[in-house]
PDB file of N, CA and C in Angstrom:
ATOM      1  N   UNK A   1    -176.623 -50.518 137.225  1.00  0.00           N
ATOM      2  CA  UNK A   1    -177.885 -50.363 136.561  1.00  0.00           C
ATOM      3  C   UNK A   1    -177.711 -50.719 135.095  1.00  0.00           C
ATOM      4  N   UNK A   2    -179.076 -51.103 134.204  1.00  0.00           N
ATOM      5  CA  UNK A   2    -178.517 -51.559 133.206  1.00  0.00           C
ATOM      6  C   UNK A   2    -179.745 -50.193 132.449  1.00  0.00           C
ATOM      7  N   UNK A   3    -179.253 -49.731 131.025  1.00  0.00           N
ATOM      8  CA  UNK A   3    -180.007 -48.653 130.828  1.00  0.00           C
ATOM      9  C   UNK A   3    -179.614 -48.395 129.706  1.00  0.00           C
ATOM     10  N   UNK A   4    -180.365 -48.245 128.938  1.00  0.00           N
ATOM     11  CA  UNK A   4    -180.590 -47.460 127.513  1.00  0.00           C
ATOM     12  C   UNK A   4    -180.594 -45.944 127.066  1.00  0.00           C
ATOM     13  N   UNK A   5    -180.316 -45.217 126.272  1.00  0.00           N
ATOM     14  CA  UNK A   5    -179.566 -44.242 126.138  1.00  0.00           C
ATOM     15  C   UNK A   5    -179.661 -43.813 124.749  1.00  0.00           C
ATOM     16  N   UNK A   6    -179.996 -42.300 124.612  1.00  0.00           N
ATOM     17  CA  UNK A   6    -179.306 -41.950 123.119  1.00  0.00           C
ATOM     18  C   UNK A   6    -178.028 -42.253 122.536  1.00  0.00           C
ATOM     19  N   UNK A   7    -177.959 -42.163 121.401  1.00  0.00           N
ATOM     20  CA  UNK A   7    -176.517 -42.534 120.796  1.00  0.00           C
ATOM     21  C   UNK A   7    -175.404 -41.868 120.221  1.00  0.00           C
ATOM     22  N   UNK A   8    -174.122 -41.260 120.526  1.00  0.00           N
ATOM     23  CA  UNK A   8    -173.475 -40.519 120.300  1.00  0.00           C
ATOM     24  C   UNK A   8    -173.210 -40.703 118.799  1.00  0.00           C
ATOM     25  N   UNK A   9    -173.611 -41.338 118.472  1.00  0.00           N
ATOM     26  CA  UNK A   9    -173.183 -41.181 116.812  1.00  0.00           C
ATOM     27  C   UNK A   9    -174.426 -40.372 116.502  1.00  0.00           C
ATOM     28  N   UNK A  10    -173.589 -39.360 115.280  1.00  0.00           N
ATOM     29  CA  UNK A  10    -174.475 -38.263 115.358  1.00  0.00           C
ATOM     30  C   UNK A  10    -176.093 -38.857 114.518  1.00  0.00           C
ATOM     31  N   UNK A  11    -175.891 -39.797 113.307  1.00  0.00           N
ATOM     32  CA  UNK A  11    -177.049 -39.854 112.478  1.00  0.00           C
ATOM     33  C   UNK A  11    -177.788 -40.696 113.765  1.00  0.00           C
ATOM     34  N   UNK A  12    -177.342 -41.899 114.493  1.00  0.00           N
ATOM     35  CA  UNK A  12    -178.166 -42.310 114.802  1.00  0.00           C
ATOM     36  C   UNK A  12    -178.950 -42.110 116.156  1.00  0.00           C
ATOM     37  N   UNK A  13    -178.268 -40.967 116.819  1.00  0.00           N
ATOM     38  CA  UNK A  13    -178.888 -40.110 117.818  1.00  0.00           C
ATOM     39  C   UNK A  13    -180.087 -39.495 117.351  1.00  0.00           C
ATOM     40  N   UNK A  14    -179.399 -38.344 115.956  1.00  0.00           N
ATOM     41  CA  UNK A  14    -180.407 -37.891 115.517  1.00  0.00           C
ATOM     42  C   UNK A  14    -181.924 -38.624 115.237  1.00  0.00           C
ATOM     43  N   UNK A  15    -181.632 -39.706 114.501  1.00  0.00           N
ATOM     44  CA  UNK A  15    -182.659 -40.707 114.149  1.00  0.00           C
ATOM     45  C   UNK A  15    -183.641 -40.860 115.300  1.00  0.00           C
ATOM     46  N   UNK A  16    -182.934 -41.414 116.806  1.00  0.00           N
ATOM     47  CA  UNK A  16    -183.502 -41.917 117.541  1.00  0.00           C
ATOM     48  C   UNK A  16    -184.430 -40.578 118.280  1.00  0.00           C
ATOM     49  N   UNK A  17    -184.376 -39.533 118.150  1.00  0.00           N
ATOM     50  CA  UNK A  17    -184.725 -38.039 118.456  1.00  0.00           C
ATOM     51  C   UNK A  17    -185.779 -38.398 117.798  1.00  0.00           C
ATOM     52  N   UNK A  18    -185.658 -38.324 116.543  1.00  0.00           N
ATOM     53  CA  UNK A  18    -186.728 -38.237 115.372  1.00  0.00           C
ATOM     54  C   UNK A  18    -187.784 -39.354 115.603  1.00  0.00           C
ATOM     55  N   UNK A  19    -187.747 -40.362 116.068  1.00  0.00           N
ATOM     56  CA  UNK A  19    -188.592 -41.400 116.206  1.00  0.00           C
ATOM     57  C   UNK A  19    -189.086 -41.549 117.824  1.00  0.00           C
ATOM     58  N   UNK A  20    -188.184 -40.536 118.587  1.00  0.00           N
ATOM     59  CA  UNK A  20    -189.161 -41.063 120.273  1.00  0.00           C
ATOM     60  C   UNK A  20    -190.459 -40.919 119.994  1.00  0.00           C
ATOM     61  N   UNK A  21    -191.227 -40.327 119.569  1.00  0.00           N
ATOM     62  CA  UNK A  21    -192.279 -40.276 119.681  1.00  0.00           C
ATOM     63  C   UNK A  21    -193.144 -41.591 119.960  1.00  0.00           C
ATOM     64  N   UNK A  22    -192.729 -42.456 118.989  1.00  0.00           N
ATOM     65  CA  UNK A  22    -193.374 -44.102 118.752  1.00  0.00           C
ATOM     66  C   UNK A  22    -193.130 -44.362 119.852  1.00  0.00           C
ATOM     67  N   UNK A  23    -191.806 -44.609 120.806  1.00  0.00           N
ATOM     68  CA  UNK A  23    -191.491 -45.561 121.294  1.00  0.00           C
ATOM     69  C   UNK A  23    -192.010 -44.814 122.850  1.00  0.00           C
ATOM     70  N   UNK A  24    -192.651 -43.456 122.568  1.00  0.00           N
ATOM     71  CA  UNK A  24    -193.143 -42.772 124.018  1.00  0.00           C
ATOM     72  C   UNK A  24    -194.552 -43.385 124.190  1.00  0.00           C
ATOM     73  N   UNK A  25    -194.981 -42.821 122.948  1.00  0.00           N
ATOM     74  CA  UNK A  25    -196.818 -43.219 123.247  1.00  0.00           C
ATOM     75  C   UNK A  25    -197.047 -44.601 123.282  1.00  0.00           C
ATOM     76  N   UNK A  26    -195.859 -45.978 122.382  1.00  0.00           N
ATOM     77  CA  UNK A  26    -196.352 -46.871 122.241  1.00  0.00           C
ATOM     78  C   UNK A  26    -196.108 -47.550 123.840  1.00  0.00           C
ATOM     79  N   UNK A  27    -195.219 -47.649 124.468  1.00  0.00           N
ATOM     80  CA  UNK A  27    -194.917 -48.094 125.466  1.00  0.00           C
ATOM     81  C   UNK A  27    -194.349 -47.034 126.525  1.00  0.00           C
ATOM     82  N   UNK A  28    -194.492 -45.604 126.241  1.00  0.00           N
ATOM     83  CA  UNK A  28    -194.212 -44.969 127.593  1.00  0.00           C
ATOM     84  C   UNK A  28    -192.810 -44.611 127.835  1.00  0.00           C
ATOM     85  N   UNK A  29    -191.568 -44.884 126.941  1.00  0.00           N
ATOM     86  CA  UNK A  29    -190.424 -45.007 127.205  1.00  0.00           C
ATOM     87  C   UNK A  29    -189.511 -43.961 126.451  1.00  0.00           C
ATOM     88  N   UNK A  30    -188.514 -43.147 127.038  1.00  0.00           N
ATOM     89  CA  UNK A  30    -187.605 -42.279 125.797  1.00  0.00           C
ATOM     90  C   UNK A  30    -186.908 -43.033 125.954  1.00  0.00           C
ATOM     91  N   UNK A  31    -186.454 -43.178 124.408  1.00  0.00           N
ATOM     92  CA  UNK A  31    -185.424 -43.912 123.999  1.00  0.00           C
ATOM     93  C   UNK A  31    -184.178 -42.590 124.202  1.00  0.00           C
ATOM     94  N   UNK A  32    -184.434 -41.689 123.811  1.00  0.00           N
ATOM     95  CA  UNK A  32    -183.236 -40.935 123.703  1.00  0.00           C
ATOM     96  C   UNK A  32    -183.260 -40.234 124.833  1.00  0.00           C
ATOM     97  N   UNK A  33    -182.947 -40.580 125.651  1.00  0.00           N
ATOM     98  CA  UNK A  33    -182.035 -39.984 127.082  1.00  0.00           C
ATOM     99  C   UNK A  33    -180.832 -39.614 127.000  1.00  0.00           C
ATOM    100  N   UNK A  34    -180.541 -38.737 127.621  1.00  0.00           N
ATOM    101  CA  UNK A  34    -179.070 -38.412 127.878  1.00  0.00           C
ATOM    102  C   UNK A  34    -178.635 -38.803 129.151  1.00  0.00           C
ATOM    103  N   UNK A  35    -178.696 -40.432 129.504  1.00  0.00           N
ATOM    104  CA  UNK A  35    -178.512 -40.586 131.036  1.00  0.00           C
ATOM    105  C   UNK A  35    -177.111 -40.362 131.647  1.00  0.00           C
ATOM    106  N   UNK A  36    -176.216 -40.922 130.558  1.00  0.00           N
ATOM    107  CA  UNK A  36    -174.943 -40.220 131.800  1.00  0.00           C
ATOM    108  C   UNK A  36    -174.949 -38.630 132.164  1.00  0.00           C
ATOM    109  N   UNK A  37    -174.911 -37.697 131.343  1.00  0.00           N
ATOM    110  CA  UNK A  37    -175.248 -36.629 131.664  1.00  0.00           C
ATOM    111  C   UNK A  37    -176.756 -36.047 133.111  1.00  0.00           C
ATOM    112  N   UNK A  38    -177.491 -36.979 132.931  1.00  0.00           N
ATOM    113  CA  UNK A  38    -178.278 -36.885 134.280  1.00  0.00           C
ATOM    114  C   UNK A  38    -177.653 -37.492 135.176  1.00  0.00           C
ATOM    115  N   UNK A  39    -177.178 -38.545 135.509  1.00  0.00           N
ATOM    116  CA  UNK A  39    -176.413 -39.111 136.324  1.00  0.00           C
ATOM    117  C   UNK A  39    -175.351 -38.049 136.916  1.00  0.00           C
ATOM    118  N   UNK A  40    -174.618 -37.412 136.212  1.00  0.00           N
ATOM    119  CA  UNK A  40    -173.745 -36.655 137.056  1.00  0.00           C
ATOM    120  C   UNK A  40    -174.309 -35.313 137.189  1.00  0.00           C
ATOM    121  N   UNK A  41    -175.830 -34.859 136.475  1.00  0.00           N
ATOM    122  CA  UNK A  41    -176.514 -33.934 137.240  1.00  0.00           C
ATOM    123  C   UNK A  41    -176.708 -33.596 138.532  1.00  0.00           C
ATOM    124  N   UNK A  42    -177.124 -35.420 138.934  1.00  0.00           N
ATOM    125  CA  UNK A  42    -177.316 -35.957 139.967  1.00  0.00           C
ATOM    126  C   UNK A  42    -176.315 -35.625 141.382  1.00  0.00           C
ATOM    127  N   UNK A  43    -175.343 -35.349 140.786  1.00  0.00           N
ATOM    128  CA  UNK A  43    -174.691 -35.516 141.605  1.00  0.00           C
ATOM    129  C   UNK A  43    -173.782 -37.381 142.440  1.00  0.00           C
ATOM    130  N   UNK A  44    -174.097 -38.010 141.395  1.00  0.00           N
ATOM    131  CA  UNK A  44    -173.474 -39.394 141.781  1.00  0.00           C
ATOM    132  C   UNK A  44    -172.235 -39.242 140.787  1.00  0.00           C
ATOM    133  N   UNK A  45    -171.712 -40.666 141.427  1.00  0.00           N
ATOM    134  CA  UNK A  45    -170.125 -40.933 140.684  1.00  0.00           C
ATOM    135  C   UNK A  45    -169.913 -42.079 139.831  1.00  0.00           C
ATOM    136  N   UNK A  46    -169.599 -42.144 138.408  1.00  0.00           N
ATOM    137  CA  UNK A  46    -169.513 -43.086 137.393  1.00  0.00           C
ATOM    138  C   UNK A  46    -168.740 -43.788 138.200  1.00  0.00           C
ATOM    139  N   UNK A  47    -168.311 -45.238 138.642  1.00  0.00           N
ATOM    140  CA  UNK A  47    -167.657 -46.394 138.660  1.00  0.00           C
ATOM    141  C   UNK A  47    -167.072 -46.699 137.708  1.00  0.00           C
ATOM    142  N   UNK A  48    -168.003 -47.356 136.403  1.00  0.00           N
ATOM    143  CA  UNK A  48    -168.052 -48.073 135.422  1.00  0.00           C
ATOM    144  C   UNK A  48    -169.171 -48.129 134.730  1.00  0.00           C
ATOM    145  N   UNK A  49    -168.558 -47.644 133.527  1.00  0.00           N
ATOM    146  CA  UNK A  49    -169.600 -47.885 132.480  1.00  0.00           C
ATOM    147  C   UNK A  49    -168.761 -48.930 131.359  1.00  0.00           C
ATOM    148  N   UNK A  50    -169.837 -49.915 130.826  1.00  0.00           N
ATOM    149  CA  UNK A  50    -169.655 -50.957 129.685  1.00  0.00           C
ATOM    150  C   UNK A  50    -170.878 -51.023 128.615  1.00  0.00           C
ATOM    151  N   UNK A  51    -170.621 -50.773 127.449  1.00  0.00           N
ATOM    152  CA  UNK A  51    -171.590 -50.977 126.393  1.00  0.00           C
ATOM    153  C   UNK A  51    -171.743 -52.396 126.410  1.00  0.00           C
ATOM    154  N   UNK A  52    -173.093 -52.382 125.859  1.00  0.00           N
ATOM    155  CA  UNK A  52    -173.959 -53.765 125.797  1.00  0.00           C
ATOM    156  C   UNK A  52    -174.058 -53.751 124.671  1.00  0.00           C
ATOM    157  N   UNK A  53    -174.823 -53.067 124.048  1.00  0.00           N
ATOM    158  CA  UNK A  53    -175.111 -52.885 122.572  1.00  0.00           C
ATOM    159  C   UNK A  53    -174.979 -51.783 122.279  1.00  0.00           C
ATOM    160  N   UNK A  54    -174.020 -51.833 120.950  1.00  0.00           N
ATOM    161  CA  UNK A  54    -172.886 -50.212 120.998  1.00  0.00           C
ATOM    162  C   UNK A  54    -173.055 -49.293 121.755  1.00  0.00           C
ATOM    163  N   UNK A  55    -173.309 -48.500 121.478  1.00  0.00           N
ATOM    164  CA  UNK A  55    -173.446 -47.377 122.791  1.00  0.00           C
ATOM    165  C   UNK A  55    -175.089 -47.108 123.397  1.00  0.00           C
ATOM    166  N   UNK A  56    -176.298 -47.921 123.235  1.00  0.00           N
ATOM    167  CA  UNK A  56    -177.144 -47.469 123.238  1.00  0.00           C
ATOM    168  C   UNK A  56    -177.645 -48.027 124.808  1.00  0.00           C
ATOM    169  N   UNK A  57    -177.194 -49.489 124.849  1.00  0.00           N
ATOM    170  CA  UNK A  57    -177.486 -49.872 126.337  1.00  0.00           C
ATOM    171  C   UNK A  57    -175.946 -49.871 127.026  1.00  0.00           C
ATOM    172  N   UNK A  58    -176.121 -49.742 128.056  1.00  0.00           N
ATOM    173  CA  UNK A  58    -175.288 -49.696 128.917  1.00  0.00           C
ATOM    174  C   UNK A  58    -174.760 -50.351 130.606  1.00  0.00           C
ATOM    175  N   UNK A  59    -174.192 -50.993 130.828  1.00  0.00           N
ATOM    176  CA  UNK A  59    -174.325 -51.523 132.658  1.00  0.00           C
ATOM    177  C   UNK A  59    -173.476 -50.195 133.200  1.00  0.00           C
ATOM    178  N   UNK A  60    -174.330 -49.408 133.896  1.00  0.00           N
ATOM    179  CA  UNK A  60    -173.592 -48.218 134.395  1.00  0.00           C
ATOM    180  C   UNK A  60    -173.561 -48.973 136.116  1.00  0.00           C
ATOM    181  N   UNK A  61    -172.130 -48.793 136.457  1.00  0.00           N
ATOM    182  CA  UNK A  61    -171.968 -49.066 138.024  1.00  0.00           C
ATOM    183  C   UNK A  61    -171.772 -47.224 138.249  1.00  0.00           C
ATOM    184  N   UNK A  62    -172.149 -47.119 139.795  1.00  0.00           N
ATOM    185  CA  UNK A  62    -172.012 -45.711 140.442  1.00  0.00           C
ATOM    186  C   UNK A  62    -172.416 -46.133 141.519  1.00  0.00           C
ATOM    187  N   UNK A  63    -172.299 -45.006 142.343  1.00  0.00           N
ATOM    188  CA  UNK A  63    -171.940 -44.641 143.871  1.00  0.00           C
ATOM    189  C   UNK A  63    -172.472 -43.164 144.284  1.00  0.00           C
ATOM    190  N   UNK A  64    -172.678 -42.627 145.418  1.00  0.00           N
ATOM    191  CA  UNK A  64    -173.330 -41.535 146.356  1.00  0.00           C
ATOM    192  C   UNK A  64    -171.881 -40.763 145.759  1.00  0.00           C
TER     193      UNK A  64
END
């Protein structure tokens, strides 16, 4: 899957917190997810993860 994500660096996590708002109402979307952490909510299994663009997008491979 390819997927976008909050950012572990702390200012610019914070930042991106501070600004979902825009990017909810304008197009519907949180930017700041915590998806690996849902992912293994989930109950699935990381494969592979590779940053795309520093840490914010991601190609997460997983499995059942």
């Amino acid at each position: 899957m390819l997927e976008h994500m909050r950012s572990q660096n702390e200012l610019v996590g914070k930042l991106m917190d501070l600004f979902n708002w825009v990017s909810l109402y304008t197009w519907g979307a949180n930017i700041n997810r915590k998806t690996i952490e849902n992912i293994e909510k989930a109950g699935l299994k990381l494969v592979e993860v590779n940053d795309l663009m520093s840490d914010i997008v991601k190609e997460i491979e997983l499995k059942k």
